[in-house]
C-alpha atoms as a PDB file:
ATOM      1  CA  UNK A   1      -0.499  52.148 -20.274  1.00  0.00           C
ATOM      2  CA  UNK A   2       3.172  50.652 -21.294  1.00  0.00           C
ATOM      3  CA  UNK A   3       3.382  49.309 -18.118  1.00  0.00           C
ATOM      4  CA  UNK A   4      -0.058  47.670 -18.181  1.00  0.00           C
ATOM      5  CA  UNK A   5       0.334  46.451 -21.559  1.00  0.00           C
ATOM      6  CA  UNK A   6       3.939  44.532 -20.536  1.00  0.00           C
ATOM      7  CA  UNK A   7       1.798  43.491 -16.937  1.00  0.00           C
ATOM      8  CA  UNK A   8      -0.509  41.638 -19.006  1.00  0.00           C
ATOM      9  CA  UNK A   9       2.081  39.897 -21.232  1.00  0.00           C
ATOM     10  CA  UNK A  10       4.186  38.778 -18.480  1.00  0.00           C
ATOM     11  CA  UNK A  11       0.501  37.420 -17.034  1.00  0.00           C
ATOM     12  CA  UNK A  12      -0.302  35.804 -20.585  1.00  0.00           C
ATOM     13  CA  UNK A  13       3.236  34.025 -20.505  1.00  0.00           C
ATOM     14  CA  UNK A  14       3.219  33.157 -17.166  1.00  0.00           C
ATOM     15  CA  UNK A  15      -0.305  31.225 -17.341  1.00  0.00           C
ATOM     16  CA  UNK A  16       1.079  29.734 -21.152  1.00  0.00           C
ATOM     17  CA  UNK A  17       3.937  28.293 -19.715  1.00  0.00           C
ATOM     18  CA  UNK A  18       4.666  24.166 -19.300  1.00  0.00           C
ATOM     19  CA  UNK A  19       3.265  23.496 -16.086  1.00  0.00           C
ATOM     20  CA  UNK A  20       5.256  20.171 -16.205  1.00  0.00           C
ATOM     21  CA  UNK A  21       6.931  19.846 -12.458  1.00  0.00           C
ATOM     22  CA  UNK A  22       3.404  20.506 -10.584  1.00  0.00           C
ATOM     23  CA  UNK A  23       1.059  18.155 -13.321  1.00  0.00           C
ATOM     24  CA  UNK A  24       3.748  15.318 -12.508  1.00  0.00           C
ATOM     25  CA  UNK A  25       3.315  16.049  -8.459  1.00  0.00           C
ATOM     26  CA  UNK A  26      -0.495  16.320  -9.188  1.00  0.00           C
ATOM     27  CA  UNK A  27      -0.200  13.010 -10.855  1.00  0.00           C
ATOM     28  CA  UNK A  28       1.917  10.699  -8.307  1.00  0.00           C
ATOM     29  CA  UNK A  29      -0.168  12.511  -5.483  1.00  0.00           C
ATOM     30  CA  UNK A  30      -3.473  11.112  -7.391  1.00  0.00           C
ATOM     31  CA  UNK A  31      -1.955   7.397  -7.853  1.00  0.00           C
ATOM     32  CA  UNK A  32      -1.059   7.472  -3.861  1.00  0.00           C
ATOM     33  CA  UNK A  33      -4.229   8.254  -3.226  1.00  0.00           C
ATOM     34  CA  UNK A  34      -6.354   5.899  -5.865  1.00  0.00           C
ATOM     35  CA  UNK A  35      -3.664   3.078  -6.390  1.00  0.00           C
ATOM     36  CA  UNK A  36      -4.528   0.948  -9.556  1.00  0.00           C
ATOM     37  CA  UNK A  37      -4.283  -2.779  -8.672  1.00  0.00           C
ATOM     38  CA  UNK A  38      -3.198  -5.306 -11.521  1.00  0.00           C
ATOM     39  CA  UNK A  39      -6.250  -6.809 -12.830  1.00  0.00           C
ATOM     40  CA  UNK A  40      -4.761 -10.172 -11.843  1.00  0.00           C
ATOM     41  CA  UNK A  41      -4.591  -9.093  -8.525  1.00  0.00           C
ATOM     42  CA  UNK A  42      -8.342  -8.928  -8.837  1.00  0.00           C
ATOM     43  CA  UNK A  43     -10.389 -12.034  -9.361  1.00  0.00           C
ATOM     44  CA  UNK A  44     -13.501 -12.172  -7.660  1.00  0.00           C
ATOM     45  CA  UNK A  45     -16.086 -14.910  -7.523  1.00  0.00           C
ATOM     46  CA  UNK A  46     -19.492 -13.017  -8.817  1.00  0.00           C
ATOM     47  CA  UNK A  47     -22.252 -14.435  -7.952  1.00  0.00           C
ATOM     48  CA  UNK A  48     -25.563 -12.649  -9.817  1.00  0.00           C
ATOM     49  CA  UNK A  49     -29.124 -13.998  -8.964  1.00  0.00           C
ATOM     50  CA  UNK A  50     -32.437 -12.875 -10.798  1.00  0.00           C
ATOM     51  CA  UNK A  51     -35.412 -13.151  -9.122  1.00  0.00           C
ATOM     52  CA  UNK A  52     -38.237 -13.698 -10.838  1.00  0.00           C
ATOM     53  CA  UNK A  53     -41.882 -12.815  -8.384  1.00  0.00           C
ATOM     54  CA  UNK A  54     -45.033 -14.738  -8.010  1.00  0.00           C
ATOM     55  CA  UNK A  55     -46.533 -11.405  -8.039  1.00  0.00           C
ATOM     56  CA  UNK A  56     -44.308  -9.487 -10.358  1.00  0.00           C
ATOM     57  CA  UNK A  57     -46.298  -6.310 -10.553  1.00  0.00           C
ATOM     58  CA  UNK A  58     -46.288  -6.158  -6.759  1.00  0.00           C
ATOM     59  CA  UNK A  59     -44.301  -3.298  -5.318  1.00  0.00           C
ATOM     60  CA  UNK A  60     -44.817  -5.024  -1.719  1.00  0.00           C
ATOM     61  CA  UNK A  61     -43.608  -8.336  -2.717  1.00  0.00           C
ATOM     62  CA  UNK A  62     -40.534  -6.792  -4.646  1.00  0.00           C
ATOM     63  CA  UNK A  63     -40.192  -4.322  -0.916  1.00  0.00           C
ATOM     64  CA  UNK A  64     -40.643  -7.453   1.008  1.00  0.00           C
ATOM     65  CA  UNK A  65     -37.659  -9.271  -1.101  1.00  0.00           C
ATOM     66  CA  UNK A  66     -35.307  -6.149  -1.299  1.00  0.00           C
ATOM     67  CA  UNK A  67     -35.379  -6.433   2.855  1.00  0.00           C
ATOM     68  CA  UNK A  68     -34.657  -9.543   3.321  1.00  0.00           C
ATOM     69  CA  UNK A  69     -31.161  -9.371   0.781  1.00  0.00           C
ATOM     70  CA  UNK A  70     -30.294  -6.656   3.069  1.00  0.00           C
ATOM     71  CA  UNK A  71     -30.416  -9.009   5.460  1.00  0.00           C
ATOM     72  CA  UNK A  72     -28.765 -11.358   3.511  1.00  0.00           C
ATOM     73  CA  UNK A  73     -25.866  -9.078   2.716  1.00  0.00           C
ATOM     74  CA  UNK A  74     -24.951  -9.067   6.143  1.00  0.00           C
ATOM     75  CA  UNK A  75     -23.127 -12.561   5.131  1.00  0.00           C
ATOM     76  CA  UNK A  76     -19.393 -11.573   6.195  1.00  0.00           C
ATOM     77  CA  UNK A  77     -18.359 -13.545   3.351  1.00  0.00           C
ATOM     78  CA  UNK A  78     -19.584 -10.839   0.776  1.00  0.00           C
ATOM     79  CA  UNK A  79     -17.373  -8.606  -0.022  1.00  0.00           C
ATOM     80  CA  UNK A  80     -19.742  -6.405  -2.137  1.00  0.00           C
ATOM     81  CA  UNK A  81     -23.544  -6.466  -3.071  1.00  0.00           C
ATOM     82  CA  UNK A  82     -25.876  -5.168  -5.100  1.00  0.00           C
ATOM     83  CA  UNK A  83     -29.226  -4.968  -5.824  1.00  0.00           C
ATOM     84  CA  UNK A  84     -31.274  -3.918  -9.027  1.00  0.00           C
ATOM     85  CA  UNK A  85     -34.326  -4.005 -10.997  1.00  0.00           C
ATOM     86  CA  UNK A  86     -34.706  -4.013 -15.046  1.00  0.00           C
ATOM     87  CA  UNK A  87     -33.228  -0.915 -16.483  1.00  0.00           C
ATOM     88  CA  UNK A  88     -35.194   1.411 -19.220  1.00  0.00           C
ATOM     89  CA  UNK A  89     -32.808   0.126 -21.814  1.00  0.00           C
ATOM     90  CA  UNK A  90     -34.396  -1.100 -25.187  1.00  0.00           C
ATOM     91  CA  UNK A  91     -32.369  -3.796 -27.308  1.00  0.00           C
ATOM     92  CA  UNK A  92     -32.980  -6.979 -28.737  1.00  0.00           C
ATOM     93  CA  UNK A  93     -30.391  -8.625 -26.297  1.00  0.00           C
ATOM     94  CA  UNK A  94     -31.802  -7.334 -23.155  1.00  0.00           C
ATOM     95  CA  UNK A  95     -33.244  -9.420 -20.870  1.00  0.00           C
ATOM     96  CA  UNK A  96     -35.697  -7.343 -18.253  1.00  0.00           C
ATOM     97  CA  UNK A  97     -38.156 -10.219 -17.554  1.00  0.00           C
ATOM     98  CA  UNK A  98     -37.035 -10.521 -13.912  1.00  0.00           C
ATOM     99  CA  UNK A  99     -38.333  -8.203 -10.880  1.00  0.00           C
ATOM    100  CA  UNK A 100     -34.883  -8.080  -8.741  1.00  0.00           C
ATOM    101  CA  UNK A 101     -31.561  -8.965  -9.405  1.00  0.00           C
ATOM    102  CA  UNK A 102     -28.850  -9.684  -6.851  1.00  0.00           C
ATOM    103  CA  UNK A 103     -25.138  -9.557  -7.319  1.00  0.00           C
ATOM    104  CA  UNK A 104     -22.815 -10.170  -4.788  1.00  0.00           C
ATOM    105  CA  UNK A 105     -18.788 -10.476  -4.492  1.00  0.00           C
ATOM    106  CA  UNK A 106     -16.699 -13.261  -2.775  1.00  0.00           C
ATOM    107  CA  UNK A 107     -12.873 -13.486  -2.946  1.00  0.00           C
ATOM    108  CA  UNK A 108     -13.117 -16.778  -3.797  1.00  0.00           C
ATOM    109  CA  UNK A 109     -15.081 -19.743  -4.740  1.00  0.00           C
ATOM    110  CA  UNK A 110     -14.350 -21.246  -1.524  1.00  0.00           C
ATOM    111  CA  UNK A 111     -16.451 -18.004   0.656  1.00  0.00           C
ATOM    112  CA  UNK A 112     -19.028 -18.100  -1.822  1.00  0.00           C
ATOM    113  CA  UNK A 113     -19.102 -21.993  -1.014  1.00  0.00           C
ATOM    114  CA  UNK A 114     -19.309 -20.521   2.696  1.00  0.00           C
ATOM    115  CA  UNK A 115     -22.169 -18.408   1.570  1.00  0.00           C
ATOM    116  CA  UNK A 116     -24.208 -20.757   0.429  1.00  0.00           C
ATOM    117  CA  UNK A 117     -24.038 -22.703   3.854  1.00  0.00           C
ATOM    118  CA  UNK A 118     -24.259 -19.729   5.974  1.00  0.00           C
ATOM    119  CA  UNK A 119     -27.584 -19.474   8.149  1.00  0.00           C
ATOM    120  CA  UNK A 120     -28.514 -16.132   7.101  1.00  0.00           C
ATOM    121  CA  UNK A 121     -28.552 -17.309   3.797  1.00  0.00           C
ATOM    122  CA  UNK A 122     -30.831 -20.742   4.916  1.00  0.00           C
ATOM    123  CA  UNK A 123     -32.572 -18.459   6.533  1.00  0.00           C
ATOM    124  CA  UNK A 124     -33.263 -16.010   3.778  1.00  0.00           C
ATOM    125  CA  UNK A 125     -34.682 -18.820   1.970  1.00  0.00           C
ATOM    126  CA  UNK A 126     -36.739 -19.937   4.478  1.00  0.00           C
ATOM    127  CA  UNK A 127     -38.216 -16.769   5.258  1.00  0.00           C
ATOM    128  CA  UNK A 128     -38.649 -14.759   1.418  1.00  0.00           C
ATOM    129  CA  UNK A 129     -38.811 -17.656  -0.720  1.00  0.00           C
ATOM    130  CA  UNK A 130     -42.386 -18.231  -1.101  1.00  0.00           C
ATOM    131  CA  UNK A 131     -42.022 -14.141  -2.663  1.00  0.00           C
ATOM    132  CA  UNK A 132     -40.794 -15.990  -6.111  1.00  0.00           C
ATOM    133  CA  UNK A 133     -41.248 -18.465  -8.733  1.00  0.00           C
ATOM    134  CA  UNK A 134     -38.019 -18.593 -10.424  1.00  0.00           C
ATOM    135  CA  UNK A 135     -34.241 -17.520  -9.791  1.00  0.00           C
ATOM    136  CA  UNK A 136     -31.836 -17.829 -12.002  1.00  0.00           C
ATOM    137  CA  UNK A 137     -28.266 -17.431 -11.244  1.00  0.00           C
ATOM    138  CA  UNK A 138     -24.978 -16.909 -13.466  1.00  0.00           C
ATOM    139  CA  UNK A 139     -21.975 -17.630 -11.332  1.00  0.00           C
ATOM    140  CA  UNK A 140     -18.868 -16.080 -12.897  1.00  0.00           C
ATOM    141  CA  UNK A 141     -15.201 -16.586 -11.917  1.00  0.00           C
ATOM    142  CA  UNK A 142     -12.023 -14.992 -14.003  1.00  0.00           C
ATOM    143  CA  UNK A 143      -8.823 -16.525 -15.241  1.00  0.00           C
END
C-alpha cells in the first residue's frame, strides 16, 4: 500500500508540475500554423448591398435572387462573399426591412471599380433585377 500511496504522489506531482517548455512549443506551433496579420496589412474594400423584393414574402423570388449572386460571385475580383437574410435579433437599432443582403470583399477600390464593370455583374442586373424594388448599398473602406 506504501508503494501505491508514493505511486500516486509521484503521479499527482508529475501532472502539477509547470508544463512551461511544451505550452511555449504548443504556442509557436499554433502561430505557424494561424499567422496573425497586422490589421494594417488588412484593408479591404467592403462592399454590402441590401436588397429589398418586389415580392418580399416570396421564397421563389428571394431563391431566384440568391442564384443569380452565386453567379455573381464568380467575379474574380471578389475576394470573399456573402449572403444573408434579416437575423431574429430584436433592438431598436436593427434594421431587418430588407429580404437579402450581399457583402462582398475587394482588395481595393480599384477591383471593386473592376466589379462594377465586369459582365457578370451587367449581366446580373440584366437578368435578376426586375426581382427588386430597392437596393441599398454601404460601401466601406478603412484607414
Amino acid at each position: 500500500m506504501k508503494k501505491l500511496s508514493i505511486l500516486f504522489l509521484a503521479a499527482i506531482a508529475f501532472a502539477c508540475s509547470p508544463k512551461e517548455e511544451s505550452q511555449e512549443a504548443e504556442t509557436e506551433a499554433t502561430a505557424e500554423a494561424n499567422p496573425i496579420t497586422e490589421p494594417a496589412d488588412i484593408n479591404p474594400f467592403i462592399h454590402h448591398v441590401y436588397f429589398y423584393l418586389n415580392n418580399p414574402e416570396s421564397k421563389e423570388d428571394r431563391d431566384k435572387l440568391v442564384e443569380g449572386l452565386n453567379k455573381l460571385a464568380e467575379v474574380e475580383t471578389i475576394q470573399a462573399h456573402y449572403i444573408g437574410f434579416p437575423a431574429p435579433t430584436d433592438r431598436d437599432v436593427i434594421v431587418k426591412d430588407y429580404q437579402v443582403s450581399w457583402m462582398c470583399f475587394f482588395k481595393n477600390l480599384e477591383e471593386e471599380e473592376m466589379y462594377q464593370k465586369d459582365p457578370i455583374h451587367l449581366k446580373f442586373i440584366e437578368d435578376y433585377g426586375h426581382l427588386w424594388s430597392t437596393v441599398k448599398v454601404y460601401d466601406s473602406l478603412g484607414e
